[in-house]
Protein backbone atom coordinates (compact mmCIF):
# COMPACT_ATOMS: atom_id res chain seq x y z
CA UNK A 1 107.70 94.81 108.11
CA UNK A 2 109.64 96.97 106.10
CA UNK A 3 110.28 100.44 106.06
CA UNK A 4 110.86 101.23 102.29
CA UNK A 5 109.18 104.34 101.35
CA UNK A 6 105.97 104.28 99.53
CA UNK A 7 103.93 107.48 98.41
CA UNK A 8 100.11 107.04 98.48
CA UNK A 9 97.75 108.65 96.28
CA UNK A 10 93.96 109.61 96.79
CA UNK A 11 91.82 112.37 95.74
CA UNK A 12 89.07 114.00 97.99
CA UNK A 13 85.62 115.91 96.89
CA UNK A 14 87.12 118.92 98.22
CA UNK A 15 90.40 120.73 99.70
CA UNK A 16 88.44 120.36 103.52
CA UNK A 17 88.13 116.74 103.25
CA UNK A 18 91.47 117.17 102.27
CA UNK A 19 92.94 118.90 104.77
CA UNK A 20 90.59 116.81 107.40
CA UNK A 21 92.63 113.45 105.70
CA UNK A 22 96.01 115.01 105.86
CA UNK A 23 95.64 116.06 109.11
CA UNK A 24 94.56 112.92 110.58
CA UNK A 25 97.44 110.93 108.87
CA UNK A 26 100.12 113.08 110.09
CA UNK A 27 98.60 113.79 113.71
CA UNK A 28 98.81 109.85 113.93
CA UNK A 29 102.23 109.30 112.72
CA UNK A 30 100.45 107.34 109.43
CA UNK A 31 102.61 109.87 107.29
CA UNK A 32 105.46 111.88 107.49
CA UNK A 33 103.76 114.72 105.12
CA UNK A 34 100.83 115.46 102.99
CA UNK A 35 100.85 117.34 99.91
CA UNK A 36 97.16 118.61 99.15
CA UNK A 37 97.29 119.65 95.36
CA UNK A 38 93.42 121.29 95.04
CA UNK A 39 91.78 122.15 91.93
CA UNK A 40 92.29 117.99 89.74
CA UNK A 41 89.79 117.72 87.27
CA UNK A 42 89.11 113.71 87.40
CA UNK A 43 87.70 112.35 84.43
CA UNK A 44 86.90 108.64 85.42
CA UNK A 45 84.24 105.31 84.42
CA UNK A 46 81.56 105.59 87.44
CA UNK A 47 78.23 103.05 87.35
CA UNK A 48 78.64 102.85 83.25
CA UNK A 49 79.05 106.63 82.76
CA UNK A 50 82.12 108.55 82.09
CA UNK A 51 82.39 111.32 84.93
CA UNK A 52 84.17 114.18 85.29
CA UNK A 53 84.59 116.65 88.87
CA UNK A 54 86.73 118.95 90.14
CA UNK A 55 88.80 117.37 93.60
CA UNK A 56 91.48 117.18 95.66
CA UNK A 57 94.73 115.20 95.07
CA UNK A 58 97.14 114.12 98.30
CA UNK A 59 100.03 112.89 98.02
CA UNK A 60 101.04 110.87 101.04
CA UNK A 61 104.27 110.23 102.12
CA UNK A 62 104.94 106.95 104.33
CA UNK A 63 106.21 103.79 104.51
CA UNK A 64 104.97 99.98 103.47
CA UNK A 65 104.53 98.65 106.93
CA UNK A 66 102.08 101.27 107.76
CA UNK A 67 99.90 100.93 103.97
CA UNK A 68 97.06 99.00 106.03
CA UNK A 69 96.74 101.34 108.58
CA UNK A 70 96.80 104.11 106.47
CA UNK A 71 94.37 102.74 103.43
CA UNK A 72 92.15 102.04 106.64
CA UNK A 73 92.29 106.12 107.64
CA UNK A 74 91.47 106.97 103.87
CA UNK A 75 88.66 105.08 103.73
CA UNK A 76 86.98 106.06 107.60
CA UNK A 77 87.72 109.44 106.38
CA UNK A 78 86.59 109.37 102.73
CA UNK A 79 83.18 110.74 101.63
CA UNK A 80 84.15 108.85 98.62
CA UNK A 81 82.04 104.99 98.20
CA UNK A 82 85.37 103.87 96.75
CA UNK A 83 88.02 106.09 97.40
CA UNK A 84 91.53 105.66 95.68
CA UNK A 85 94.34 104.19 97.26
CA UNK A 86 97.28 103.92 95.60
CA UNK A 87 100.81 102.91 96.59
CA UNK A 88 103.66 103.83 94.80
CA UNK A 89 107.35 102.51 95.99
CA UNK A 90 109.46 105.20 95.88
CA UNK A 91 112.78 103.83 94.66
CA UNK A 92 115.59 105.88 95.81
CA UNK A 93 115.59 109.33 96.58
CA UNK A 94 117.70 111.34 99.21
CA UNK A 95 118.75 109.17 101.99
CA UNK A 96 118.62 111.92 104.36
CA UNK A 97 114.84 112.19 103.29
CA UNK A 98 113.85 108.88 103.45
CA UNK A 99 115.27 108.36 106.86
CA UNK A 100 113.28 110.84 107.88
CA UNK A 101 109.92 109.29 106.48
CA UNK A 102 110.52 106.45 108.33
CA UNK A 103 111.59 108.37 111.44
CA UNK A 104 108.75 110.29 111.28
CA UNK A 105 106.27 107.11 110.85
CA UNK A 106 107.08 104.59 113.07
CA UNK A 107 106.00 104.09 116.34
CA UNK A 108 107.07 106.11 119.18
């Protein structure tokens, strides 16, 4: 598997879900950091309707061997019937950085 950094993006239906998903992906070595941006307004296609709602956006810092595991987290965690999951390569950066994504992610 590789260790290329990716950054994951979901949003939450509030900054304590939030914090409750960052927590958990850190605590288990699924991410290296979470960045909890509160206050998105979403406006999104739900059931035939076009929504709109106030949430939560992390930003999740990890790497592509670990996407399963941590798309698996999201969704346990989520309140959300579909939550987003999004994975973004991140392509190049600081080396010193993304060593330490990978550092931080893999398993002790």
């Amino acid at each position: 598997m590789t260790t290329e950094a990716v950054l994951v993006l979901t949003t939450c239906g509030d900054a304590a879900e939030g914090e409750r998903i960052a927590e958990r992906l850190v605590g288990s070595r699924l991410a290296a950091c979470v960045n909890r941006i509160d206050g998105v307004v979403s406006t999104y296609r739900w059931e035939g309707a076009i929504e709109r709602g106030r949430e939560c956006l992390l930003v999740i810092k990890t790497i592509a061997s670990r996407l399963p595991e941590v798309e698996r987290a999201i969704k346990e965690s989520s309140s959300y019937e579909l939550p987003e999951v999004l994975a973004i390569p991140a392509h190049g950066g600081s080396a010193e950085y993304l060593g330490w994504i990978a550092a931080s992610v893999e398993a002790s």
